[in-house]
N, C-alpha and C. Protein backbone atom coordinates (compact mmCIF):
# COMPACT_ATOMS: atom_id res chain seq x y z
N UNK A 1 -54.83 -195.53 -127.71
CA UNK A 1 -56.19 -195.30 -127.28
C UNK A 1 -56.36 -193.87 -126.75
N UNK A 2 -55.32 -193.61 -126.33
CA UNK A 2 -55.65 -191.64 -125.53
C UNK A 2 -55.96 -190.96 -126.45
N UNK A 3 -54.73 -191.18 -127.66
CA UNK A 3 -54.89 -190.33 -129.14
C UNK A 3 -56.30 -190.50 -129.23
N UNK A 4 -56.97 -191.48 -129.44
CA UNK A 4 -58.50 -191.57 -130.01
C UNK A 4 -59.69 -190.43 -129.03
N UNK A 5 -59.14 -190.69 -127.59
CA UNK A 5 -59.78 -189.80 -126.82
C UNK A 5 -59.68 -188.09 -127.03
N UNK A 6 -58.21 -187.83 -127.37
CA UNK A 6 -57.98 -186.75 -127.41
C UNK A 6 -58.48 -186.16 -128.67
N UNK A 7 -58.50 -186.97 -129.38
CA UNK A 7 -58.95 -186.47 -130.90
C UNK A 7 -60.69 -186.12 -131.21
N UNK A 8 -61.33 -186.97 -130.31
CA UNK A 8 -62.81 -186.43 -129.75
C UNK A 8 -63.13 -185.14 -129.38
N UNK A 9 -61.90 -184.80 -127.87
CA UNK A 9 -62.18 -183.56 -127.39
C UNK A 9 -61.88 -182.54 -128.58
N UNK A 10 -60.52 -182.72 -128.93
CA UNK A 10 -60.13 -181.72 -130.27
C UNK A 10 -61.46 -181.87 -131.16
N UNK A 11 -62.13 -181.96 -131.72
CA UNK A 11 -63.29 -181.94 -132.40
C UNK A 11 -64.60 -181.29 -132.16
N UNK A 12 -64.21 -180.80 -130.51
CA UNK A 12 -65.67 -179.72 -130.28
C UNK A 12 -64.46 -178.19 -130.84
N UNK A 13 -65.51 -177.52 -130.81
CA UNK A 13 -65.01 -176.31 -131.09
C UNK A 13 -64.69 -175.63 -130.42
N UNK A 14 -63.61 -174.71 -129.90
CA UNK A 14 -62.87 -174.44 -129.07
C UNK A 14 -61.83 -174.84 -127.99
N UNK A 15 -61.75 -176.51 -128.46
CA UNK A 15 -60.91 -177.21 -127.65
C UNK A 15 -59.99 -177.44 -128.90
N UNK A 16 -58.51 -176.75 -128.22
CA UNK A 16 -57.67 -177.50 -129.19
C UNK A 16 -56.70 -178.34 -128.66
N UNK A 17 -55.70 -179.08 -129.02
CA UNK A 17 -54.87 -179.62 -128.73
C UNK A 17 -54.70 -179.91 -127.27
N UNK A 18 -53.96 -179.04 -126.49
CA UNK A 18 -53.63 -179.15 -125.13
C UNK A 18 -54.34 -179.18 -124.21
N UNK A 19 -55.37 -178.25 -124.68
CA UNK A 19 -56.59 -178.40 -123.59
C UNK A 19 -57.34 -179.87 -124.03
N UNK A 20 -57.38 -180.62 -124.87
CA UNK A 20 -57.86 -182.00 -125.14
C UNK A 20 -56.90 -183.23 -123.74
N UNK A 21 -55.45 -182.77 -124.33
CA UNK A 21 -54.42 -183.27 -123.76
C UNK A 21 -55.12 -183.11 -122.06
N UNK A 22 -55.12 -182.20 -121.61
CA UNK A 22 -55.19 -182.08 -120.12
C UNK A 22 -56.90 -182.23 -119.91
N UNK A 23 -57.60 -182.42 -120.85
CA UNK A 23 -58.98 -182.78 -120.11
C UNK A 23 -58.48 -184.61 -119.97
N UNK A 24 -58.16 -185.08 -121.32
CA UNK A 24 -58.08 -186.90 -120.63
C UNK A 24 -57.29 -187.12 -119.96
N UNK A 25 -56.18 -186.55 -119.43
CA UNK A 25 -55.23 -186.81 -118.52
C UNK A 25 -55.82 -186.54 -117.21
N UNK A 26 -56.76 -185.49 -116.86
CA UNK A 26 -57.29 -185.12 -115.88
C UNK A 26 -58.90 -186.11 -115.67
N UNK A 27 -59.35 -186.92 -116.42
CA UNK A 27 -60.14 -187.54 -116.59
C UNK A 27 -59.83 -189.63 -115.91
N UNK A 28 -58.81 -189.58 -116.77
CA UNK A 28 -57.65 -190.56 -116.62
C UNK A 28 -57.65 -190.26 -114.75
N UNK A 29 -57.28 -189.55 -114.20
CA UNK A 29 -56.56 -189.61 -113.02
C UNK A 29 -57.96 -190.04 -111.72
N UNK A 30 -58.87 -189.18 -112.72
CA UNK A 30 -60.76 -189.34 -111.82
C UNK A 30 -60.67 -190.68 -111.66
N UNK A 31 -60.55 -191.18 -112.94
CA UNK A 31 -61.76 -192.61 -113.18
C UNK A 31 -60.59 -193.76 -112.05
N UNK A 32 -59.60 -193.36 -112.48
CA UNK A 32 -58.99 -193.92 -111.44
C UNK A 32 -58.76 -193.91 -109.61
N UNK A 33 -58.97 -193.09 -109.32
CA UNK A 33 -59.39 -192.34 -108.32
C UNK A 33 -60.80 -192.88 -107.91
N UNK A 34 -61.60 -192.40 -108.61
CA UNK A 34 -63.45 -193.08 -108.58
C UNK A 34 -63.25 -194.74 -108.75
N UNK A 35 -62.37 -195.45 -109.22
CA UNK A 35 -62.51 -196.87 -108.69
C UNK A 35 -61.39 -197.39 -107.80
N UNK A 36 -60.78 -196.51 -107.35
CA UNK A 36 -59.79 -197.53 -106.21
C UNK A 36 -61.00 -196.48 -104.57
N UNK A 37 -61.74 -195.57 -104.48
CA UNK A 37 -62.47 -195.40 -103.23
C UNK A 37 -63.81 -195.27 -103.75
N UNK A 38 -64.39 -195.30 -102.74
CA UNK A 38 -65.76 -195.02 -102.88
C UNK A 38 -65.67 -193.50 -103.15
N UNK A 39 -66.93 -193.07 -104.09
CA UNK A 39 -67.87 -191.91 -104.31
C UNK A 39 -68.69 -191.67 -103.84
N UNK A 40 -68.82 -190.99 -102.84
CA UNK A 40 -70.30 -191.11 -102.16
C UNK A 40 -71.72 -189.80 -103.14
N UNK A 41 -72.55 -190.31 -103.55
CA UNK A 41 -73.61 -190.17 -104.24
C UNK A 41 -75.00 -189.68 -103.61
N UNK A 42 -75.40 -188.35 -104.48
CA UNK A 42 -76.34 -187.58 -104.04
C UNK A 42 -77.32 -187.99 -104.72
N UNK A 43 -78.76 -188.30 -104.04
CA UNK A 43 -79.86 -188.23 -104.85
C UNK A 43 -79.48 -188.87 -106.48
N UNK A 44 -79.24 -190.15 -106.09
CA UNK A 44 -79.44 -191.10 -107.61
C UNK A 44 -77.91 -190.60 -108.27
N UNK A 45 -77.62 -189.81 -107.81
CA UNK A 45 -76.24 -189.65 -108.85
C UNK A 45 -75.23 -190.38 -108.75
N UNK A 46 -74.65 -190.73 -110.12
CA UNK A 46 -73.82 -191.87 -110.18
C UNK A 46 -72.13 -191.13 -110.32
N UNK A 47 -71.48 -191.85 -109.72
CA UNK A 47 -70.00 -191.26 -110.08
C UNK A 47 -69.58 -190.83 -111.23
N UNK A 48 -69.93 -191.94 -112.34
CA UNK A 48 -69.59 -191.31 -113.88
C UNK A 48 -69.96 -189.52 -113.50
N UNK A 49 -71.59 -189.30 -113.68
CA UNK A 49 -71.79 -187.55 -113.50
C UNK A 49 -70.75 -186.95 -112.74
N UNK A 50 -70.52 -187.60 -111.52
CA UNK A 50 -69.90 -186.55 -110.75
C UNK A 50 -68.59 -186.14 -111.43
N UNK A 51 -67.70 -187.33 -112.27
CA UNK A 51 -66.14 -187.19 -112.76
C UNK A 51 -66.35 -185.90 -114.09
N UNK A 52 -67.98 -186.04 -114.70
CA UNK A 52 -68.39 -185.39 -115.81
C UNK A 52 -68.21 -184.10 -115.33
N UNK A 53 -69.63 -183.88 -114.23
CA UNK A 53 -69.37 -182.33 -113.77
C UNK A 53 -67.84 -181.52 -113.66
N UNK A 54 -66.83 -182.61 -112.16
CA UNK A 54 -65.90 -182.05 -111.99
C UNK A 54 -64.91 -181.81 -113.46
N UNK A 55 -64.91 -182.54 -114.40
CA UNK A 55 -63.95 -182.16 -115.43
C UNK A 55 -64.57 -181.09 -115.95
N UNK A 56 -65.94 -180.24 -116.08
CA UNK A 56 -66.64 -179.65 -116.65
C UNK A 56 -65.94 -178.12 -115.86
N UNK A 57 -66.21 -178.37 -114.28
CA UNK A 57 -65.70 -177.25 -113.39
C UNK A 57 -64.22 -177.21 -113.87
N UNK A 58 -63.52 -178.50 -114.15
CA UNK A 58 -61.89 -178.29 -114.26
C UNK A 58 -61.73 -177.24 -115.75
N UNK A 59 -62.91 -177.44 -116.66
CA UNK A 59 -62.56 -176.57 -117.68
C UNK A 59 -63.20 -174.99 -117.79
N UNK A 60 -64.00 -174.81 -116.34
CA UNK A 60 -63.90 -173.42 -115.92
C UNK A 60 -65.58 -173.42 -116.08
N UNK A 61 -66.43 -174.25 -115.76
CA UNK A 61 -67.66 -174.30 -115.61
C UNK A 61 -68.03 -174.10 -114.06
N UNK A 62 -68.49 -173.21 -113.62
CA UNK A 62 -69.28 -173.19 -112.28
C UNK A 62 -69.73 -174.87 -112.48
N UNK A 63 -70.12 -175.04 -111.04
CA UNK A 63 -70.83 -176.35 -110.38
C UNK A 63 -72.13 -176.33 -111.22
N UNK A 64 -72.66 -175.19 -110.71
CA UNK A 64 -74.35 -175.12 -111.31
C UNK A 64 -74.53 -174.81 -113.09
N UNK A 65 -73.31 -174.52 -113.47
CA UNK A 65 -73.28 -174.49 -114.57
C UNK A 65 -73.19 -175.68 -115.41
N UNK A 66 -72.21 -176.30 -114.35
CA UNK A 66 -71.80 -177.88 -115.73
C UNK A 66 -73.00 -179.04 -114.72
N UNK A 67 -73.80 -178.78 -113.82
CA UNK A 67 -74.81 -179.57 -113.69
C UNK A 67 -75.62 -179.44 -114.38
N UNK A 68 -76.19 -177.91 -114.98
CA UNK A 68 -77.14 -177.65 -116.13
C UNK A 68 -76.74 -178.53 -117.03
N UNK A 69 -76.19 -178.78 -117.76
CA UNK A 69 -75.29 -178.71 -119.27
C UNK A 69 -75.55 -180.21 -119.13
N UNK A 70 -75.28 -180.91 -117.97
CA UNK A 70 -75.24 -182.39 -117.63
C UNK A 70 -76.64 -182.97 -117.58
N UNK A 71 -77.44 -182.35 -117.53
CA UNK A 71 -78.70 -182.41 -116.98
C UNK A 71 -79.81 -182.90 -118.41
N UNK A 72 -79.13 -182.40 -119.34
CA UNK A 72 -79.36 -182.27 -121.05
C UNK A 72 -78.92 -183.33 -121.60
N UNK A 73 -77.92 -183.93 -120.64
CA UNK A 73 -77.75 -185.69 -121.81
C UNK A 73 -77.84 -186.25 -121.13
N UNK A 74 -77.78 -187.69 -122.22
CA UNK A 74 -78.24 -189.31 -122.22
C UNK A 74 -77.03 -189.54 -120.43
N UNK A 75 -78.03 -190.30 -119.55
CA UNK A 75 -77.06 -190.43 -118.53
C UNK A 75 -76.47 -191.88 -119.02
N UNK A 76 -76.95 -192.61 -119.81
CA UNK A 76 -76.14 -193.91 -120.18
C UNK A 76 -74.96 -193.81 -121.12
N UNK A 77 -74.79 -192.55 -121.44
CA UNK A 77 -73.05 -192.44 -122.18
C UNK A 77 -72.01 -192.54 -121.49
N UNK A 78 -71.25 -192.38 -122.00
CA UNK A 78 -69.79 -192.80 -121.06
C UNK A 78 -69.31 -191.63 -120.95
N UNK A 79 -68.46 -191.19 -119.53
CA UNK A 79 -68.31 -190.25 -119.10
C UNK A 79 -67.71 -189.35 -120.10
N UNK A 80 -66.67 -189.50 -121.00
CA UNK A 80 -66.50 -188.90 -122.52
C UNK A 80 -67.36 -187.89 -123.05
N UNK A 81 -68.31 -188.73 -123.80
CA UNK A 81 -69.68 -188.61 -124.53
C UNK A 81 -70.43 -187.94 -123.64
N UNK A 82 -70.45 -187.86 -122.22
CA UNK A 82 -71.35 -187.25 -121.35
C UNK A 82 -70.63 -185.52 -121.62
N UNK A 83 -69.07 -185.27 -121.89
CA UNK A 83 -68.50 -184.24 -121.66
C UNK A 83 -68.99 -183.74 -123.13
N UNK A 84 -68.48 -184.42 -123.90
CA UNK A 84 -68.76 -183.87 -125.36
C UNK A 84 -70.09 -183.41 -125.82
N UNK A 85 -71.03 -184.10 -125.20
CA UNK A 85 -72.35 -183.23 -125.43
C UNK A 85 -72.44 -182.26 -124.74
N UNK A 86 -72.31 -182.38 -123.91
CA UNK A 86 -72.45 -181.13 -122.57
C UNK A 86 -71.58 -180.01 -122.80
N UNK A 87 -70.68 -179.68 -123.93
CA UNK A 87 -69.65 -178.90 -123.78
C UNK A 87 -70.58 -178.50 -125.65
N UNK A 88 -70.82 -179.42 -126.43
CA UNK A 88 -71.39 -178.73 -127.61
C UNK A 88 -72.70 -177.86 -127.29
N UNK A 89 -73.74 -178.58 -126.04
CA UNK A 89 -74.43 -177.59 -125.55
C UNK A 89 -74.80 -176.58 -125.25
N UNK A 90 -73.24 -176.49 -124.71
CA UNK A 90 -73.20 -174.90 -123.85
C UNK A 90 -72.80 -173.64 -124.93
């Protein structure tokens, strides 16, 4: 199942291999993280966004940058699909 994840990220352009590797591994560690504590949530925002943004900052997006970018998709995708649009966006 990671392969399948990783093979997503590898598919935008400019992500190759390793950097795929270390976005779901670093994604992997959130979602886990985001369900063993609470997230505490700004103005309607749901944790999924927040794990979106921070992997967005982890791949060298300012805050206000990968909130723009986030701001542009479907909030009912899965945090994945939330990155992958947001990263073909930009």
């Amino acid at each position: 199942m990671a392969l399948e994840h990783r093979a997503r990220f590898q598919a935008i352009p400019g992500i190759g291999r390793k950097t795929a590797q270390r976005v779901v591994l670093e994604l992997k560690e959130k979602l886990a993280a985001g369900l063993s504590e609470s997230v505490p949530t700004e103005a309607g925002a749901s944790s999924p966004l927040l794990v979106a943004r921070d992997a967005l900052v982890g791949l060298g997006y300012t805050i206000v940058e990968a909130e723009k970018a986030l701001s542009a998709v479907d909030r009912e995708l899965p945090v994945e699909e939330r990155i992958k649009q947001a990263l073909k966006a930009a």
